[in-house]
Protein backbone atom coordinates (compact mmCIF):
# COMPACT_ATOMS: atom_id res chain seq x y z
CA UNK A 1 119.78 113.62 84.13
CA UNK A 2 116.85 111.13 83.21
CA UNK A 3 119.34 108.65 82.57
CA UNK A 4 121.14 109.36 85.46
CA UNK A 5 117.57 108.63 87.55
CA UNK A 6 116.73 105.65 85.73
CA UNK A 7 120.03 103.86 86.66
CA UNK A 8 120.07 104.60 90.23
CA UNK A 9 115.94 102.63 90.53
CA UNK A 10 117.74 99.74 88.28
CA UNK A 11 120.98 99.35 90.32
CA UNK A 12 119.21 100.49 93.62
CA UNK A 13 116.58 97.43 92.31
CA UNK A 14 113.86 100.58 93.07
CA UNK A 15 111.45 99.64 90.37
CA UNK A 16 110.20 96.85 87.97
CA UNK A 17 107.93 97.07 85.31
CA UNK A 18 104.50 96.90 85.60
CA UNK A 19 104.71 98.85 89.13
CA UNK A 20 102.37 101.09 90.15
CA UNK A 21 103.42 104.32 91.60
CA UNK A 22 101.68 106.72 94.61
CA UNK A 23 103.98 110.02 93.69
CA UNK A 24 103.61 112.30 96.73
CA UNK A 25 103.73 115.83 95.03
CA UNK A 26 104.09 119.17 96.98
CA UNK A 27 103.93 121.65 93.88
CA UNK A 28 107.29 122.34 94.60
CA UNK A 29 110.00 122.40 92.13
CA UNK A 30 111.71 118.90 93.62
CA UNK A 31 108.78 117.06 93.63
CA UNK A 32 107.74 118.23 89.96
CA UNK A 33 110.68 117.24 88.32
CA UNK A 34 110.45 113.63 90.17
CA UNK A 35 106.45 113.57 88.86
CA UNK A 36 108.23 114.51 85.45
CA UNK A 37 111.00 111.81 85.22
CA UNK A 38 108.30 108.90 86.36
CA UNK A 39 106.13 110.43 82.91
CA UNK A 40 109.30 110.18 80.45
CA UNK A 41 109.61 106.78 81.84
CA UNK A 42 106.14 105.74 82.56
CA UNK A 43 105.24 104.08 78.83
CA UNK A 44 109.06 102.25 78.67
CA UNK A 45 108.03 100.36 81.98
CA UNK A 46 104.90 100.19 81.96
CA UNK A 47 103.68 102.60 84.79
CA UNK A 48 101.11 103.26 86.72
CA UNK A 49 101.27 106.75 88.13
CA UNK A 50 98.83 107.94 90.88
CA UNK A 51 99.79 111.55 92.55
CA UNK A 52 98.66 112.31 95.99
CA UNK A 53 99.55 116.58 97.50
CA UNK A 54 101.76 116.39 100.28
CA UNK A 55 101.26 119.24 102.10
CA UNK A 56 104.36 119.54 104.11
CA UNK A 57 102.94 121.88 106.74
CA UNK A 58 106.40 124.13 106.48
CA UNK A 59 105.95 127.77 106.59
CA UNK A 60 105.79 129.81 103.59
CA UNK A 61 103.70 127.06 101.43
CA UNK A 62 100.35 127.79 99.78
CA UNK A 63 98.33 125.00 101.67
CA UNK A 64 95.10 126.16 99.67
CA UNK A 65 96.96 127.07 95.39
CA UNK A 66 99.35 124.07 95.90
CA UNK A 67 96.89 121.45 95.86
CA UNK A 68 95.17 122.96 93.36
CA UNK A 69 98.18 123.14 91.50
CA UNK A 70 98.88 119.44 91.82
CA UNK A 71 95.33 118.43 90.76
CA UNK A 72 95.63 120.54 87.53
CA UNK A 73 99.12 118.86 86.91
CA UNK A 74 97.86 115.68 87.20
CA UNK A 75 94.92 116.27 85.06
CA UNK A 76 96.99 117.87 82.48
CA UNK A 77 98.87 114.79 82.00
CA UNK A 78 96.52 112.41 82.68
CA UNK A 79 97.20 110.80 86.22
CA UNK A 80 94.88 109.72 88.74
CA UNK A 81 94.91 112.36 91.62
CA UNK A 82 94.67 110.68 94.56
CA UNK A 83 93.81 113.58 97.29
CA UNK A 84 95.51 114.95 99.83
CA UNK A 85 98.02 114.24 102.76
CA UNK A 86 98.91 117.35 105.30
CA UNK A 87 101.73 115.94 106.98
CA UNK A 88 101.99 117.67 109.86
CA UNK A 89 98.90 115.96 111.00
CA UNK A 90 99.88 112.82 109.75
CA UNK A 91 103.11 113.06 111.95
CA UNK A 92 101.32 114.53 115.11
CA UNK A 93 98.94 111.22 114.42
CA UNK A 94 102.16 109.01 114.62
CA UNK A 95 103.43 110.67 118.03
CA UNK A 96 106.38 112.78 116.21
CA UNK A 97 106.15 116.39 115.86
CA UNK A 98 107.33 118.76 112.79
């Protein structure tokens, strides 16, 4: 699967190396194995990995353990945590709603 990923961001043209990376994590399983893949590639292309919590405002989600979940992810392996983002705000701020 990791090779799978890191064919599609050459072909797609999705990354060089030397980028720097804002990874918008939810906690959720998706999002953690995309924060995963970037950290078995990070050292090959020379990565910079900063994670930011999207809280996705959807029901059901732990708005108050997931960030704290993030945070303790990201300070596990070593990553800048960046803070938060609570989308639903962020899209009622744009004019769209959720």
């Amino acid at each position: 699967m990791l090779d799978v990923f890191e064919s599609n961001l050459i072909r797609d043209g999705l990354l060089k190396k030397g980028d720097r990376l804002v990874l918008g994590v939810s906690g959720g399983p998706d999002s953690m194995a995309m924060l995963d893949m970037f950290l078995k590639i990070r050292e090959r292309w020379h990565l910079g990995l900063f994670v930011v919590h999207v809280n996705h405002g959807l029901e059901g989600t732990l708005p108050v353990v997931m960030p704290s979940l993030s945070r303790l992810i990201a300070m596990i392996r070593e990553l800048n945590f960046t803070g938060l983002i609570t989308m639903s705000w962020t899209f009622r701020k744009m004019g769209h709603v959720l």
